[in-house]
Protein backbone atom coordinates (compact mmCIF):
# COMPACT_ATOMS: atom_id res chain seq x y z
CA UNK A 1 0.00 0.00 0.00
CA UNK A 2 1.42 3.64 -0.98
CA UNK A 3 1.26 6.16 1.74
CA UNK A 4 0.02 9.18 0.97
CA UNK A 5 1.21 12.62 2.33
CA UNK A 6 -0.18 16.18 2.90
CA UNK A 7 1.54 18.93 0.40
CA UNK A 8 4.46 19.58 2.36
CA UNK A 9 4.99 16.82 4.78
CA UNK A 10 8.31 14.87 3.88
CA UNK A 11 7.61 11.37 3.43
CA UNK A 12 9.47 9.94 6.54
CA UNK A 13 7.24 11.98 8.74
CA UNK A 14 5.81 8.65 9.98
CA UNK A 15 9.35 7.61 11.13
CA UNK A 16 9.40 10.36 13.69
CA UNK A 17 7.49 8.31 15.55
CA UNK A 18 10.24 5.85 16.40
CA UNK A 19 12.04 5.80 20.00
CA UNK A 20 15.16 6.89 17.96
CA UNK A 21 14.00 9.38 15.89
CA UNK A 22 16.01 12.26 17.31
CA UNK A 23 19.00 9.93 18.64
CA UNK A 24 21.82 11.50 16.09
CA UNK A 25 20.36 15.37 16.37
CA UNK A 26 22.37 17.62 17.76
CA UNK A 27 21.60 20.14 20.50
CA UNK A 28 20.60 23.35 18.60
CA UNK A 29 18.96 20.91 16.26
CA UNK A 30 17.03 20.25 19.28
CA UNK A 31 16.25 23.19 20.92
CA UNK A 32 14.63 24.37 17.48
CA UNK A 33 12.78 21.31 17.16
CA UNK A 34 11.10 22.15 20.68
CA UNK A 35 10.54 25.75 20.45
CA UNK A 36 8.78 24.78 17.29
CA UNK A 37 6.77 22.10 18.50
CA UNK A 38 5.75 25.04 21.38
CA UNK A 39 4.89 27.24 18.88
CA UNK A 40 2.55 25.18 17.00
CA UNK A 41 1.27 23.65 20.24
CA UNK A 42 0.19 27.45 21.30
CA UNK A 43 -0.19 28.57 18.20
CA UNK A 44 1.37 31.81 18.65
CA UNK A 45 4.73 32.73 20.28
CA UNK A 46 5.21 34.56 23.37
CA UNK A 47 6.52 38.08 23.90
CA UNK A 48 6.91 40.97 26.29
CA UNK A 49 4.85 43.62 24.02
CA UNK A 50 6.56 46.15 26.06
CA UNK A 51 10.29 45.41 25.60
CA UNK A 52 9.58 45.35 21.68
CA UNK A 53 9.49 49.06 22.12
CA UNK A 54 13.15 49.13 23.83
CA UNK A 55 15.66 51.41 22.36
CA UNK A 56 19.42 50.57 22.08
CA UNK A 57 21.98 52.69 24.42
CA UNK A 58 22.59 55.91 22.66
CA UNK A 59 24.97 57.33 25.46
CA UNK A 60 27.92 56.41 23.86
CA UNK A 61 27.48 58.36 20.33
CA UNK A 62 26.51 61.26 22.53
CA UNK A 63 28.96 63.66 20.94
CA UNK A 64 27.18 63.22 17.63
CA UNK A 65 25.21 65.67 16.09
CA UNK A 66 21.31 65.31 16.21
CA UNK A 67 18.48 65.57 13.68
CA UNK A 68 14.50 64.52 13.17
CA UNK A 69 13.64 61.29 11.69
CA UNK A 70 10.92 62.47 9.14
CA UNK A 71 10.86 59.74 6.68
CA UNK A 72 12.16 55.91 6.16
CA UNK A 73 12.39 54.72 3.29
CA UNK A 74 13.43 50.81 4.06
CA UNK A 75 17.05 50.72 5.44
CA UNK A 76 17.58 54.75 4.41
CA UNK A 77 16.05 57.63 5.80
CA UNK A 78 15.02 61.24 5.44
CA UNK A 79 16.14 63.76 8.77
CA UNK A 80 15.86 67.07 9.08
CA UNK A 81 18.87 68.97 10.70
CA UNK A 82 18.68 72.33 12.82
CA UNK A 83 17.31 75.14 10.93
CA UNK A 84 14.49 72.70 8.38
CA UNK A 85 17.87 71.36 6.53
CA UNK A 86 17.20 68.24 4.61
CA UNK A 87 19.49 65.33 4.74
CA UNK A 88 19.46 61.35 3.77
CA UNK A 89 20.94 58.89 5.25
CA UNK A 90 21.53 55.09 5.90
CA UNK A 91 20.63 53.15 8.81
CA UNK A 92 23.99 51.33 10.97
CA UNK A 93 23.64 47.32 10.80
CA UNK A 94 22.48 47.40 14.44
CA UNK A 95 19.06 49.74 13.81
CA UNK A 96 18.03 47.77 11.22
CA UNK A 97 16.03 45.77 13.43
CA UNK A 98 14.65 48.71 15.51
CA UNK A 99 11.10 50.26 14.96
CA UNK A 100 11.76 53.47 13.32
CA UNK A 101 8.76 55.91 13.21
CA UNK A 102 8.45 59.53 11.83
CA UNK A 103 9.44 62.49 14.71
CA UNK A 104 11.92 59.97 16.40
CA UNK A 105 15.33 62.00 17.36
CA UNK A 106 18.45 60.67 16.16
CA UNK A 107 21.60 60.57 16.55
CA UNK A 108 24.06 60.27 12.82
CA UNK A 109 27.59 60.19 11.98
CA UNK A 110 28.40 62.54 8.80
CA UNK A 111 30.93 59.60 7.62
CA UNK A 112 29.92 55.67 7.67
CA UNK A 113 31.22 53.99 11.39
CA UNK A 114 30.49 51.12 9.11
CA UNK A 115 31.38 49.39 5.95
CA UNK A 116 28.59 50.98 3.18
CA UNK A 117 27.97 51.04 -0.16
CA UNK A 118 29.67 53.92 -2.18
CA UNK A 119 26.64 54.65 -3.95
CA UNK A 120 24.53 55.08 -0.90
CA UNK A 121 24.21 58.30 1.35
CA UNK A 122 27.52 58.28 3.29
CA UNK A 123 25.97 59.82 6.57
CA UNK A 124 24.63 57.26 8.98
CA UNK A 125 22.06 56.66 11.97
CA UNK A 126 24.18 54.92 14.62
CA UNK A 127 21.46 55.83 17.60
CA UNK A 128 17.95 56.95 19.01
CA UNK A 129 17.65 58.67 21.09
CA UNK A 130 14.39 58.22 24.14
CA UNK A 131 11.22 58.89 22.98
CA UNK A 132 9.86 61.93 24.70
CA UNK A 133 6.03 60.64 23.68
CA UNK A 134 5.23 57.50 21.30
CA UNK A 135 1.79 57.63 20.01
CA UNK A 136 1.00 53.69 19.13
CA UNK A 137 -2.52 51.71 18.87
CA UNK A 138 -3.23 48.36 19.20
CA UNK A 139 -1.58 45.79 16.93
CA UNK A 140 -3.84 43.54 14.40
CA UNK A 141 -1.39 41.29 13.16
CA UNK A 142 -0.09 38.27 16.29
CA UNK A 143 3.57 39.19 15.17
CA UNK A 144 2.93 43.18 16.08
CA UNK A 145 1.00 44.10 19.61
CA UNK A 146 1.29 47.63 18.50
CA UNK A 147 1.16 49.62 15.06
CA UNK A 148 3.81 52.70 15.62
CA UNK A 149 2.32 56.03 14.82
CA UNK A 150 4.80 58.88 15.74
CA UNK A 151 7.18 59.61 18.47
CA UNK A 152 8.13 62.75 20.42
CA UNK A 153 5.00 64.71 19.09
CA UNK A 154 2.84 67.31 21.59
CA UNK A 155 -0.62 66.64 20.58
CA UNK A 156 -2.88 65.04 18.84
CA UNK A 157 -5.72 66.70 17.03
CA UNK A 158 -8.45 64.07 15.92
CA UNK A 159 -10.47 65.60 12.68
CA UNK A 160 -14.36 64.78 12.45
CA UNK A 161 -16.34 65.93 9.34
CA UNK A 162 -19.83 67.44 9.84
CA UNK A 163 -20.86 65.20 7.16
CA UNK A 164 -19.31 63.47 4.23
CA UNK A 165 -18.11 61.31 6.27
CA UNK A 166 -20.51 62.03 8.91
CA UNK A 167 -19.27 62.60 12.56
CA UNK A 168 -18.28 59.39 14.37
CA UNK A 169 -17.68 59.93 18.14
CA UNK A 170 -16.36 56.62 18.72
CA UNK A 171 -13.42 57.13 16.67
CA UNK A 172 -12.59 60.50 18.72
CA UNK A 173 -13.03 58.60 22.21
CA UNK A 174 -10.29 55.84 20.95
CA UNK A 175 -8.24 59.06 19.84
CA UNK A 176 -8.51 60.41 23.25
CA UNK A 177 -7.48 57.42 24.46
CA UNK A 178 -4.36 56.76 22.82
CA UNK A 179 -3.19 60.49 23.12
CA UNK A 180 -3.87 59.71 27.15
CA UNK A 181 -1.56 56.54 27.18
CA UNK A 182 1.30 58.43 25.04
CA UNK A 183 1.25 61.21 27.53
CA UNK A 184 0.11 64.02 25.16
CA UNK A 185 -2.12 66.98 24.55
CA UNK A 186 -5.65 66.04 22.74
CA UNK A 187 -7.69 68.13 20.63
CA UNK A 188 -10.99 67.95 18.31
CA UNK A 189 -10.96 69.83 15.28
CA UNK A 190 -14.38 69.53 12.96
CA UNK A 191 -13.88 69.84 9.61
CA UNK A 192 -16.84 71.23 6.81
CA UNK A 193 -18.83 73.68 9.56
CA UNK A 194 -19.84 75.09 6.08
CA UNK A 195 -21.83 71.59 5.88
CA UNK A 196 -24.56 72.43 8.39
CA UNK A 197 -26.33 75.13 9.12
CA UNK A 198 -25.05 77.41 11.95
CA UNK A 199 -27.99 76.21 14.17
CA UNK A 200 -26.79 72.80 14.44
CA UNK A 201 -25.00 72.49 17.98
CA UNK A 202 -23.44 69.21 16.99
CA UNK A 203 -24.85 67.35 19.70
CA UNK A 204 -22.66 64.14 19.30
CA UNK A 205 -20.14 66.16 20.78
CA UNK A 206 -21.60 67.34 24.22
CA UNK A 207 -20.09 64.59 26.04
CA UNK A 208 -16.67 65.76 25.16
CA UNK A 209 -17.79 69.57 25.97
CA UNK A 210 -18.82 68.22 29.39
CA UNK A 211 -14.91 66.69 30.43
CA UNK A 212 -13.93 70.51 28.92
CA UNK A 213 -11.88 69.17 25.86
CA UNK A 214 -11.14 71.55 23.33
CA UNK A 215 -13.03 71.49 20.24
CA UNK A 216 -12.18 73.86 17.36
CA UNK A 217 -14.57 74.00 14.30
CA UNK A 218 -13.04 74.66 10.89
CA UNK A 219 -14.22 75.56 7.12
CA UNK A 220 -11.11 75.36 4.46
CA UNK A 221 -14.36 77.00 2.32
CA UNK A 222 -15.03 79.73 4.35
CA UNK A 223 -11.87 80.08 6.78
CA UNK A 224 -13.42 79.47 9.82
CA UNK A 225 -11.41 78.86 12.21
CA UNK A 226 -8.34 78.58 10.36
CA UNK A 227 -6.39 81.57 11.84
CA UNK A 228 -7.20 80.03 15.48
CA UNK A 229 -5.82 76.80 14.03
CA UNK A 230 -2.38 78.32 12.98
CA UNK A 231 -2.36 79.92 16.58
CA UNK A 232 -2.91 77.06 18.12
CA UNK A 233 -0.05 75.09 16.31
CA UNK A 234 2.58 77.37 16.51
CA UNK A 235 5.71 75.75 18.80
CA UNK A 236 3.89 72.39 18.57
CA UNK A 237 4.55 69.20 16.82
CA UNK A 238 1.13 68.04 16.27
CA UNK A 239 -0.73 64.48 14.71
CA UNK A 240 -3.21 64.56 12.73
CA UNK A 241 -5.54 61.69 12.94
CA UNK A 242 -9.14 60.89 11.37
CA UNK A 243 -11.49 59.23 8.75
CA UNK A 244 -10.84 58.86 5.05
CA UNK A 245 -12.29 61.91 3.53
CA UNK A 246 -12.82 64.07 6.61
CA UNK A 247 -10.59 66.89 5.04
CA UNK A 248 -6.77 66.38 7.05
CA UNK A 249 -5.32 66.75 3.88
CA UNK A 250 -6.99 69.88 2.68
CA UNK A 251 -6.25 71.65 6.20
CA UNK A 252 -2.68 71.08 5.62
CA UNK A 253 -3.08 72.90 2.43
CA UNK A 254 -4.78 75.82 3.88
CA UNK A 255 -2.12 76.32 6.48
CA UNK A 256 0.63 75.14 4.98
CA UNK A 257 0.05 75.33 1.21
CA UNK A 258 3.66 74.94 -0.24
CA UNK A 259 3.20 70.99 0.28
CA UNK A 260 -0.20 71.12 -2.30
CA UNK A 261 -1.31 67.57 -0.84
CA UNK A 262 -3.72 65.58 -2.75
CA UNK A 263 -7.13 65.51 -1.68
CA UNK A 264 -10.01 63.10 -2.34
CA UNK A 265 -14.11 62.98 -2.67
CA UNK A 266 -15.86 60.82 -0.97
CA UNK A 267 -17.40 57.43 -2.10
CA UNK A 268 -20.74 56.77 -3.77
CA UNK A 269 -20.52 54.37 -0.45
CA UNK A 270 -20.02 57.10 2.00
CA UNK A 271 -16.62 57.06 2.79
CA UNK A 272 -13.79 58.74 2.07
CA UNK A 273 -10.67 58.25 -0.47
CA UNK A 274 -7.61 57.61 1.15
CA UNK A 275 -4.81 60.33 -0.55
CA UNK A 276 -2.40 59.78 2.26
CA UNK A 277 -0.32 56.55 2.43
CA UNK A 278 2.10 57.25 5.19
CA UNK A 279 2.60 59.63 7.80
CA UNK A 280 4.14 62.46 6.63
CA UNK A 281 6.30 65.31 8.31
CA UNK A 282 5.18 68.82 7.23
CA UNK A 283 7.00 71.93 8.68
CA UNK A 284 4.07 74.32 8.95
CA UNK A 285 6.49 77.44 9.85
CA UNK A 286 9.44 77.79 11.79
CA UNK A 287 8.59 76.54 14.94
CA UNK A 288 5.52 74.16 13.84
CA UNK A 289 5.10 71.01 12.24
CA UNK A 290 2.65 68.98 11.38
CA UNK A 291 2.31 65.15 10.64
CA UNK A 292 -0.07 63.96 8.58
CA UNK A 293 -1.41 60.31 8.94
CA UNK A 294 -3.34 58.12 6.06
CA UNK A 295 -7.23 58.13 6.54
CA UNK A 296 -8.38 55.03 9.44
CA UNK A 297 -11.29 53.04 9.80
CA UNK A 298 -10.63 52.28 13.71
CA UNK A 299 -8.02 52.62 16.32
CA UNK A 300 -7.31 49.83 17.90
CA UNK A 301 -6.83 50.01 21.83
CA UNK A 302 -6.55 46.27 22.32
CA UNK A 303 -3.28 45.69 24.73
CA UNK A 304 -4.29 49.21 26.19
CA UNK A 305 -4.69 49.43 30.35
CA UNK A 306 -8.19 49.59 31.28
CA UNK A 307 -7.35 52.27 33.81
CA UNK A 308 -7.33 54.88 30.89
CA UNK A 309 -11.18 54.81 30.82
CA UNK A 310 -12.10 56.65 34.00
CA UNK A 311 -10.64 59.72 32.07
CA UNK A 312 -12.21 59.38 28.94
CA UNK A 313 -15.92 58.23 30.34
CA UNK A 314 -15.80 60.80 33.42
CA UNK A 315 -19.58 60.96 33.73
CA UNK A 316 -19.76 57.19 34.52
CA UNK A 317 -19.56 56.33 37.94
CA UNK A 318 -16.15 53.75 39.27
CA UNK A 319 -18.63 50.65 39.65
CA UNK A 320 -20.10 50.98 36.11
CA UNK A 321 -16.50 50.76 34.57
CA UNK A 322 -15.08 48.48 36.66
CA UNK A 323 -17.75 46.61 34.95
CA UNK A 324 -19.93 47.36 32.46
CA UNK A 325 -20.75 44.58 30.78
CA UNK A 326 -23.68 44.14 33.31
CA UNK A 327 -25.44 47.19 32.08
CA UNK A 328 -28.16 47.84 29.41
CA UNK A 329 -27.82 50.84 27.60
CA UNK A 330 -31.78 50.58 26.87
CA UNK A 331 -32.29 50.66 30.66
CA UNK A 332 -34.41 53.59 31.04
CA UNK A 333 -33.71 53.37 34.88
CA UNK A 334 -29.92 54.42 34.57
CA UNK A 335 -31.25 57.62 33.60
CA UNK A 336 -28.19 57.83 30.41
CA UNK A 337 -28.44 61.29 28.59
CA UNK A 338 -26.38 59.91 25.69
CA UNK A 339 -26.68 55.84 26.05
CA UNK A 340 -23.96 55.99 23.06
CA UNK A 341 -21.45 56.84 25.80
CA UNK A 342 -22.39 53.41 27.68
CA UNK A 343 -22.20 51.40 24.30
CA UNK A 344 -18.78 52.87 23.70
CA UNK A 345 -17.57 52.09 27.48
CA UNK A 346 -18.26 48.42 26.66
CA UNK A 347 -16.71 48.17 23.23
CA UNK A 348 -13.56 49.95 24.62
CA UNK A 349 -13.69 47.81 28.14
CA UNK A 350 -14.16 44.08 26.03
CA UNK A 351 -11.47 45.19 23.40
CA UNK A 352 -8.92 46.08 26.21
CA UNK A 353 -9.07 42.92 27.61
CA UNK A 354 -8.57 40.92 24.48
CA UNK A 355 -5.24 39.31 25.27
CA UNK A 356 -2.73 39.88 21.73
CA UNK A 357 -1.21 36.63 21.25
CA UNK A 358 2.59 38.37 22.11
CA UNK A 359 1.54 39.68 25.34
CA UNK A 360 2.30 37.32 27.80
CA UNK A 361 -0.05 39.63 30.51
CA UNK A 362 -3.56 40.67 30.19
CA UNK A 363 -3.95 44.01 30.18
């Protein structure tokens, strides 16, 4: 009788079944063999999340010269020196490995400390220097807990169309939390005020009037607001985060309109068009920059402490977030204003305590 084998399997698979199958192997062959069998036995492989976000030592290339990471383009990369000078540059063998993200200082040597190709750009990244603020969200993929945004930016400024898309205020309660666990400044800005008529209060957003978060509306057609928003940006580093189609891009080019980004429509299917692929540093004057992000359909906060939430959902009372799970948000007795606000408590609360397959805590 023929045996017959699954695509892939080596045809002396059923000998490894034999007392001596691993007799002559030696002991790396081993060890291998075992952390694979682990690995398929778990199905995923186990990591500290947090030490994946370690930096090497950059104290001893301290007497090099600094710049801004603004752009990385594979192993080279785009910094800007004192002053908005542009330079490129190649990465040293041992960042190569290391999670690079646009705003991260650096450290760079003007001549290779290591063997390079001629026809690259001679100055290299030997360091990084610690990240002042690292704006992240949760991963999707088992290999990544988190999805690197920036690093060492002030604020960020979530964007929320009056329509076209219309106004989500989930997506601005996950921005608020993730500008809360990087440590920075958060902001609303509402795009297309133009869009509604002046009556409209924009309701969604009471909740986030309540907690006293700043809310700027804007019009790129009529200009509202757009002197308030260069004020407000000037000596910052600000993120720019929102929808597909909510109108980040055309807000740079009112501000800033020497970088003439593309802008898109929306969808016969309600959405926007995504013109931004990457996230992009813009020097918006002397002193400000801004960094433009590609359009998102959610922000993960999986991996994300649940303590965060008190902050964001201040009208809730400790017991309801410790667990809220338990409550209806159709309970007329809990007397909800918004019951939204409940509905996005539980969303946030469950998807904090999904457990990424490289964190070896829960969260």
């Amino acid at each position: 009788m023929v045996r017959k084998f699954r695509l892939g399997q080596s045809r002396d698979a059923h000998e490894l079944d034999a007392p001596d199958a691993y007799a002559r192997e030696g002991r790396a062959q081993s060890k291998r063999r075992q952390q694979t069998a682990e690995k398929l036995a778990t199905e995923a492989e186990v990591h500290d999340s947090e030490s994946m976000l370690l930096l090497p030592d950059a104290s001893p290339w301290a007497h090099l010269q600094e710049a801004t990471l603004v752009c990385r383009h594979s192993q080279i990369v785009d910094l800007e020196l004192e002053g908005r000078v542009p330079l490129r540059a190649t990465l040293a063998g041992k960042l190569k490995g290391v999670k690079l993200v646009v705003g991260d200082r650096v450290r760079f040597s003007p001549v290779p400390v290591e063997a390079a190709d001629p026809g690259l750009p001679q100055a290299q990244v030997v360091a990084v220097l610690p990240r002042r603020t690292l704006l992240k969200r949760g991963g999707i993929d088992d290999r990544e807990p988190w999805q690197l945004i920036c690093a060492n930016a002030d604020e960020l400024w979530a964007c929320a169309a009056v329509v076209d898309p219309p106004l989500r205020p989930g997506l601005l309660e996950r921005a608020q939390t993730l500008a809360l666990a990087a440590g920075m400044g958060f902001r609303v800005i509402v795009t297309k005020r133009d869009r509604a008529s002046v009556r409209d209060t924009l309701p969604e957003l009471d909740p986030l009037r309540a907690q006293g978060l700043p809310i700027l509306e804007t019009s790129v057609k009529t200009g509202q607001g757009l002197d308030a928003f260069r004020d407000l940006l000037r000596g910052r580093s600000v993120v720019l985060v929102g929808h597909s189609g909510v109108g980040k891009s055309s807000l740079v080019n009112a501000v800033a309109p020497d970088h003439n980004l593309r802008t898109g429509d929306v969808s016969r299917y309600g959405t926007g068009r995504q013109t931004t692929t990457s996230a992009r540093w813009l020097p918006a004057g002397p002193d400000a920059t801004l960094i433009d992000t590609p359009g998102i359909r959610t922000l993960s906060v999986r991996g994300f402490p649940r303590t965060l939430l008190p902050t964001v959902f201040p009208e809730f009372p400790a017991e309801w977030i410790e667990d809220p799970m338990a409550l209806d948000p159709e309970d007329e007795a809990l007397g909800l204003d918004y019951p939204e606000r409940l509905q996005s408590l539980q969303r946030l609360w469950a998807e904090m305590e999904e457990r990424n397959p490289n964190q070896n805590v829960h969260r």
